[in-house]
N, C-alpha and C. Protein backbone atom coordinates (compact mmCIF):
# COMPACT_ATOMS: atom_id res chain seq x y z
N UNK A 1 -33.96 -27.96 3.34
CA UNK A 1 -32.84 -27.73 4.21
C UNK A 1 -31.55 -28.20 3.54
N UNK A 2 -30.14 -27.81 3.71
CA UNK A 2 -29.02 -27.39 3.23
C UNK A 2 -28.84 -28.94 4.09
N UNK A 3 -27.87 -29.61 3.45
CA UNK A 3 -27.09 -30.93 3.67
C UNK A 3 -25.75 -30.46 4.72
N UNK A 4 -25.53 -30.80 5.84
CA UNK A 4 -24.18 -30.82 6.52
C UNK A 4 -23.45 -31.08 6.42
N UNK A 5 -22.20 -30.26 6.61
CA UNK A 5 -21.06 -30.18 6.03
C UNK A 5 -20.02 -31.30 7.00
N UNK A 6 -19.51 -32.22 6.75
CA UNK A 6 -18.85 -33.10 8.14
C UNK A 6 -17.66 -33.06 7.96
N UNK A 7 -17.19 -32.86 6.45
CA UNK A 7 -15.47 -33.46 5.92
C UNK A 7 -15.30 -32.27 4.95
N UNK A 8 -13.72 -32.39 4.52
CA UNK A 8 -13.14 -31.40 3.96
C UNK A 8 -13.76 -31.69 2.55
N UNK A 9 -13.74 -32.87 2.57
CA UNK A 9 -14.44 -33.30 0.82
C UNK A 9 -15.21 -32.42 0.01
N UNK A 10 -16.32 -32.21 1.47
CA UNK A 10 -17.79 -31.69 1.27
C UNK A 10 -17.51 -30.32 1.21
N UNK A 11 -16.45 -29.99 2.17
CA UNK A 11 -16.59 -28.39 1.79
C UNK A 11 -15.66 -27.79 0.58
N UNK A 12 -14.99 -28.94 -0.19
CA UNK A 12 -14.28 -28.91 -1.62
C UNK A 12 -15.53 -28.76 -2.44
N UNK A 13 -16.83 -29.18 -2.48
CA UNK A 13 -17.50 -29.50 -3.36
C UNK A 13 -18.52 -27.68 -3.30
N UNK A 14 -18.04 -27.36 -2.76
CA UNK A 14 -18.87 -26.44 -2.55
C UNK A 14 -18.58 -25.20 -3.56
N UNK A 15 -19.78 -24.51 -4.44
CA UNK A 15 -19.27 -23.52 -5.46
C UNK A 15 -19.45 -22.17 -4.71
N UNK A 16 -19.09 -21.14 -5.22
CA UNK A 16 -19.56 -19.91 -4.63
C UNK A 16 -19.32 -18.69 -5.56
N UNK A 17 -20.74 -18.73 -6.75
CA UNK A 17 -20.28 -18.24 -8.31
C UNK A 17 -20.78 -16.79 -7.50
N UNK A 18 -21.02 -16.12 -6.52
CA UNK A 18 -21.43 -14.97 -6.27
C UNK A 18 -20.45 -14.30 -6.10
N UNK A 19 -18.47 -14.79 -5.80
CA UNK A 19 -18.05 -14.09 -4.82
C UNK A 19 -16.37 -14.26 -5.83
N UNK A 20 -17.14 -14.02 -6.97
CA UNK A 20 -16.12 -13.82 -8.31
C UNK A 20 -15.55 -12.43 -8.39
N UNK A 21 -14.28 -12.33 -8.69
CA UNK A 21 -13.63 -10.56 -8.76
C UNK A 21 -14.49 -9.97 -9.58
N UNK A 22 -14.89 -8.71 -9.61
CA UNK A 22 -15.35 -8.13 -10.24
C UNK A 22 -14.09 -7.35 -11.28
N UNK A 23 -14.34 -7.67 -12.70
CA UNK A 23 -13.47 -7.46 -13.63
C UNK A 23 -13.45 -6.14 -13.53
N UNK A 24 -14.21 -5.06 -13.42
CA UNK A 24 -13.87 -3.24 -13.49
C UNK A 24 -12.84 -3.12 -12.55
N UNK A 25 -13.05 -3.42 -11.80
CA UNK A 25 -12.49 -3.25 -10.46
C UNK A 25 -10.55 -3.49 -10.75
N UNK A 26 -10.14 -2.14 -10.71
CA UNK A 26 -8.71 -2.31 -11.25
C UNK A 26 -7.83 -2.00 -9.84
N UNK A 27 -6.51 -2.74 -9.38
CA UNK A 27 -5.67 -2.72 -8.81
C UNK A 27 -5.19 -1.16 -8.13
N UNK A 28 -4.52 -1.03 -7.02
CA UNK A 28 -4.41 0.67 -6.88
C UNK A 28 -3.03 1.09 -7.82
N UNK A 29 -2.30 -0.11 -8.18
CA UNK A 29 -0.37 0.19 -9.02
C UNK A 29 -1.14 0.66 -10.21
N UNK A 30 -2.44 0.27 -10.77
CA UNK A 30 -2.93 0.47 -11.73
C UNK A 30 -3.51 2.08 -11.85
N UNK A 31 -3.96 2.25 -11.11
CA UNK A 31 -4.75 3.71 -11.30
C UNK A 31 -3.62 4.73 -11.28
N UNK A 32 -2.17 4.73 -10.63
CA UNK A 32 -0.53 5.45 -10.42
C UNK A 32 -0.36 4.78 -11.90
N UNK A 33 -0.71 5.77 -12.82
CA UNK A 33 0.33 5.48 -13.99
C UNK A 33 1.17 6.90 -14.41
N UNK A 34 0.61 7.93 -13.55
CA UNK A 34 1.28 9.22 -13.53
C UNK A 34 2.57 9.23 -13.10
N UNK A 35 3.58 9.53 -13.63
CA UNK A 35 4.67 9.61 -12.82
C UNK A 35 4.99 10.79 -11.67
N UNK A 36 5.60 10.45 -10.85
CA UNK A 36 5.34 11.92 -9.76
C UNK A 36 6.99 11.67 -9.33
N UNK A 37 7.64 12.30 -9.35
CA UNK A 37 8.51 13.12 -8.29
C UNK A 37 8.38 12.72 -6.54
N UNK A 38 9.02 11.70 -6.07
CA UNK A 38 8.80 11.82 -4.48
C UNK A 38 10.27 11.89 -3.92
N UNK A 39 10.07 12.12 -2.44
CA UNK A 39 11.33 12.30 -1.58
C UNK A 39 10.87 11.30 -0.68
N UNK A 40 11.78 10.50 -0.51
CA UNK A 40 11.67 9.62 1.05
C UNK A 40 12.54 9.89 2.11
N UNK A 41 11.68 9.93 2.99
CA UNK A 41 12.66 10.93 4.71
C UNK A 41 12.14 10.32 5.26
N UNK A 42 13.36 9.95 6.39
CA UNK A 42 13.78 8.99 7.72
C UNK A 42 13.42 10.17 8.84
N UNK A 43 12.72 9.77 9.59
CA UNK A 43 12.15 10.83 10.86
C UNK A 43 11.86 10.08 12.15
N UNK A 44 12.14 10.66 13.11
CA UNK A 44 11.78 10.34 14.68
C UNK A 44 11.50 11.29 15.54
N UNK A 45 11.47 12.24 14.92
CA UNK A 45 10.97 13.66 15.74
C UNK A 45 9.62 13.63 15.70
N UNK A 46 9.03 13.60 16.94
CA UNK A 46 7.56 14.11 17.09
C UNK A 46 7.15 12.96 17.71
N UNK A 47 7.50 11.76 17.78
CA UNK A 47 6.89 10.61 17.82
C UNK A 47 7.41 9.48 18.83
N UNK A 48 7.80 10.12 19.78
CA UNK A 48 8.25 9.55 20.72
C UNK A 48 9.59 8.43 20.54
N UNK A 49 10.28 8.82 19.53
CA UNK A 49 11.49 8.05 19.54
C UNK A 49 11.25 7.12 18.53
N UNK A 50 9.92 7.10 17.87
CA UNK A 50 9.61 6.17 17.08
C UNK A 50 10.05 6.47 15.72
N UNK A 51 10.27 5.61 15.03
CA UNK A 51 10.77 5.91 13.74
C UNK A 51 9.79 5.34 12.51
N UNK A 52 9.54 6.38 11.58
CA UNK A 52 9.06 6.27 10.36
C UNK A 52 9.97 6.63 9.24
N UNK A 53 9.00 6.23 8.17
CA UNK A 53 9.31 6.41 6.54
C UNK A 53 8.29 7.64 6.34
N UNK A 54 8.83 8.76 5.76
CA UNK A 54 7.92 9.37 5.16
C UNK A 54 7.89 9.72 3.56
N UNK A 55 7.08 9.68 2.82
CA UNK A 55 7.25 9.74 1.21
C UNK A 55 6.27 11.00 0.83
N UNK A 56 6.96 12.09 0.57
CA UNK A 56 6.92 13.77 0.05
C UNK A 56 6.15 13.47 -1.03
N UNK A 57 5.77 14.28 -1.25
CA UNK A 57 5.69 15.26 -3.01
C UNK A 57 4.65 14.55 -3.80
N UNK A 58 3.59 13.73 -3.33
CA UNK A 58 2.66 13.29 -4.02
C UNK A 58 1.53 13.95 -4.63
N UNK A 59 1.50 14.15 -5.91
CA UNK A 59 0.67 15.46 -6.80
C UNK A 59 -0.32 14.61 -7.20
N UNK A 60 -1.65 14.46 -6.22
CA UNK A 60 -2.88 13.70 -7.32
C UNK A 60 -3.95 13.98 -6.26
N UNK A 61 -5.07 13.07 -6.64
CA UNK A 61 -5.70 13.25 -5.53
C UNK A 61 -6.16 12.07 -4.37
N UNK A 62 -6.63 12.44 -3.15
CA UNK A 62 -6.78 11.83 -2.26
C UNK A 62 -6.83 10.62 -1.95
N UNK A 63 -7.86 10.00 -3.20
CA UNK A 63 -8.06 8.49 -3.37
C UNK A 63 -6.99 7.96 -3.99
N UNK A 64 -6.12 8.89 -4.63
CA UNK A 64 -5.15 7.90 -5.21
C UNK A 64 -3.62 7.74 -4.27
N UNK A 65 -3.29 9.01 -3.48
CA UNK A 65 -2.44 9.17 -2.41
C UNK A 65 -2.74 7.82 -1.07
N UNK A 66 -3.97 8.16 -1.17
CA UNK A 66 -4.45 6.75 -0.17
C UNK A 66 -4.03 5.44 -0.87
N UNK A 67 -4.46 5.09 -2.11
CA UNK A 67 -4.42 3.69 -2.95
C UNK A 67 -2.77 3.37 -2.76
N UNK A 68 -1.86 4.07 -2.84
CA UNK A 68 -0.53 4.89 -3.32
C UNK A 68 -0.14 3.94 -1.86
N UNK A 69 -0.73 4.81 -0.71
CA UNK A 69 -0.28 4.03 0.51
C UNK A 69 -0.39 2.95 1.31
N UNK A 70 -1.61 2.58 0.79
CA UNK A 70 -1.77 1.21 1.04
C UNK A 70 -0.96 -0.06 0.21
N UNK A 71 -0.70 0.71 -1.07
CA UNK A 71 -0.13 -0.53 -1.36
C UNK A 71 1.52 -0.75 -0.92
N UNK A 72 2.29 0.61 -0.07
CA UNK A 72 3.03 0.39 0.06
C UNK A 72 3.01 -0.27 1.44
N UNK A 73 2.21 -0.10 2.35
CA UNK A 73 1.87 -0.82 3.70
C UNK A 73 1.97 -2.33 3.47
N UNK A 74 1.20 -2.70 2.60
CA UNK A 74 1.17 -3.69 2.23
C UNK A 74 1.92 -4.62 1.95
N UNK A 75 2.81 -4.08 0.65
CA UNK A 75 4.47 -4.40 0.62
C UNK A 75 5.40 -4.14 1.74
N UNK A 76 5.26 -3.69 2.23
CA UNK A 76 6.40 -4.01 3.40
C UNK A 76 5.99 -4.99 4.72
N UNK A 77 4.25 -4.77 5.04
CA UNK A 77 3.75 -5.82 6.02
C UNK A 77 3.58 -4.58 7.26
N UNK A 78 3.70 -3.57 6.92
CA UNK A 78 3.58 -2.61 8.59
C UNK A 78 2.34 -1.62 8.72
N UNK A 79 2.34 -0.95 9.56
CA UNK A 79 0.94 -0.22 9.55
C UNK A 79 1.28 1.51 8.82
N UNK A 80 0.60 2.16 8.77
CA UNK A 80 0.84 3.65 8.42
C UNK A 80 -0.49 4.27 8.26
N UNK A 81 -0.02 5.71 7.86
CA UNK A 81 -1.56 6.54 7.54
C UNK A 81 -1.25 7.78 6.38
N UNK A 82 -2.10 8.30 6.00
CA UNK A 82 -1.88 9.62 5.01
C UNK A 82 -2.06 10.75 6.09
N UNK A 83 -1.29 11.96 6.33
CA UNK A 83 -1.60 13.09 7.08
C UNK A 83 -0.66 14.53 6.01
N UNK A 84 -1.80 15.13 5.89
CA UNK A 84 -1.32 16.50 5.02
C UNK A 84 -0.44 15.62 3.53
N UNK A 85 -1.10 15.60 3.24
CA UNK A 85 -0.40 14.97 1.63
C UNK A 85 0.69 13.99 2.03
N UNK A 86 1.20 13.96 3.21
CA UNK A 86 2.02 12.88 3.46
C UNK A 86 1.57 11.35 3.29
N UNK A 87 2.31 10.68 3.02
CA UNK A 87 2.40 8.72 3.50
C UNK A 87 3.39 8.55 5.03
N UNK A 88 2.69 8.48 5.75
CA UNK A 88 3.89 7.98 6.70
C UNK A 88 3.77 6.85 7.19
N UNK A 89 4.98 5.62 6.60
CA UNK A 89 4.66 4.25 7.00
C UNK A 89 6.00 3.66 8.32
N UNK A 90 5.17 3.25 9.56
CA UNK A 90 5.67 2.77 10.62
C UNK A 90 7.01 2.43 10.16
N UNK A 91 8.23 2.36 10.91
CA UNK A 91 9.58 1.66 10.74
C UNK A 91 10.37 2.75 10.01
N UNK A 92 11.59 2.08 9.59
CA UNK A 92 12.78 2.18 8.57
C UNK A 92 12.88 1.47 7.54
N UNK A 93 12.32 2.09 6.57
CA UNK A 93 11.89 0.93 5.12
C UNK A 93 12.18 1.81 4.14
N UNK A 94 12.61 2.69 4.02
CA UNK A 94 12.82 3.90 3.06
C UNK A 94 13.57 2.65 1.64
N UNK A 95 14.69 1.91 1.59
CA UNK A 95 15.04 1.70 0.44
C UNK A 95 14.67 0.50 -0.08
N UNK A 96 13.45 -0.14 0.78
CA UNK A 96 12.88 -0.86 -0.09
C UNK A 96 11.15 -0.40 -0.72
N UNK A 97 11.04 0.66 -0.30
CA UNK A 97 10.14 1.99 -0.58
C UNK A 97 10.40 2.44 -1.89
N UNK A 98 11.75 2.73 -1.76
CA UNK A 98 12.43 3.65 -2.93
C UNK A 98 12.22 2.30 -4.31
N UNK A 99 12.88 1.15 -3.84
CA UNK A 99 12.99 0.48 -4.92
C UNK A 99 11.13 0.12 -5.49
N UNK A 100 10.15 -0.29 -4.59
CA UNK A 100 9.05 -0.21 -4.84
C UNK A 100 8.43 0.55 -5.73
N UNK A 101 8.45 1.92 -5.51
CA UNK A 101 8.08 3.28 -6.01
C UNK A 101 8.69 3.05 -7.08
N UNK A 102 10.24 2.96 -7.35
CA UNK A 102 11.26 3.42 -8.61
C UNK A 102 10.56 1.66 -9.58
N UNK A 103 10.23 0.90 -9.28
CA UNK A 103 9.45 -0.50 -10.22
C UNK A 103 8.01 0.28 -10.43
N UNK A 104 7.36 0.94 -9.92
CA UNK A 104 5.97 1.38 -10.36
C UNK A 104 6.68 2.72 -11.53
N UNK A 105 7.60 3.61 -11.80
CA UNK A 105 7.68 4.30 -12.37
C UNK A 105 7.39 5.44 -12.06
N UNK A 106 8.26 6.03 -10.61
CA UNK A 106 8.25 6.94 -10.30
C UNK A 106 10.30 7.23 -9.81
N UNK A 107 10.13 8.92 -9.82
CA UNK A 107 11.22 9.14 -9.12
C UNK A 107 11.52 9.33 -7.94
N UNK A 108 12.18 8.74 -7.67
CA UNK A 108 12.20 8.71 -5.99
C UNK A 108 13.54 9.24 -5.53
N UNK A 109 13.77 10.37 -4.25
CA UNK A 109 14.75 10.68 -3.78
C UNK A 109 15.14 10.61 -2.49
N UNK A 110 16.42 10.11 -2.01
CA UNK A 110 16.42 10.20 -0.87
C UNK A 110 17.10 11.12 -0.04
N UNK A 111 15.87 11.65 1.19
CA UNK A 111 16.24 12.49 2.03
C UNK A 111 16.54 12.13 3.10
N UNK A 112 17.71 13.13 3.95
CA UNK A 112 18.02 13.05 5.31
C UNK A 112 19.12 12.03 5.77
N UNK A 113 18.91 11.37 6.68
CA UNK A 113 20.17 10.50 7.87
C UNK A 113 19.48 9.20 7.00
């Protein structure tokens, strides 16, 4: 039987060599080394008054459009989803989007209001 854990000490002492990064396993900024062409558009139509970011023109495929959007969710802290080749991430975040995108090495343009 396994010794009880009572103090922070004990649970300092504790190893856990199973639950190491797996080195293949590469980042999603990593797999976007393509450069692509995007548009970022400010929208509230359709959505009940709600306002999004949307980011155009992404030429790859699925898993990487997804990787693409999560990491921008991420960076900003808000929710979103992929629909028809789109990224559309919750809020008004377009120019710190733009600057995101334009540090990974892409072109980014901005559309609309």
């Amino acid at each position: 039987m396994t010794k009880k854990i009572n103090s922070f000490s004990d649970l300092a002492k504790l190893k856990f060599d199973s639950l190491a990064p797996d080195p293949e396993v590469t980042s999603p900024s990593e797999l976007l080394i393509e450069k692509q062409f995007l548009e970022a558009h400010y929208s509230n139509k359709g959505r009940a008054g709600k306002v999004v970011t949307l980011i155009k023109g992404f030429q790859g495929s699925s898993q990487d459009l997804k990787a693409l959007a999560k990491t921008l969710k991420n960076a900003v802290g808000v929710g979103g989803t992929v629909k028809n080749g789109e990224i559309i991430i919750q809020g008004n975040f377009r120019d710190k989007i733009m600057n995101l995108l334009q540090e990974m090495g892409h072109d980014v343009k901005r559309v609309g209001g």
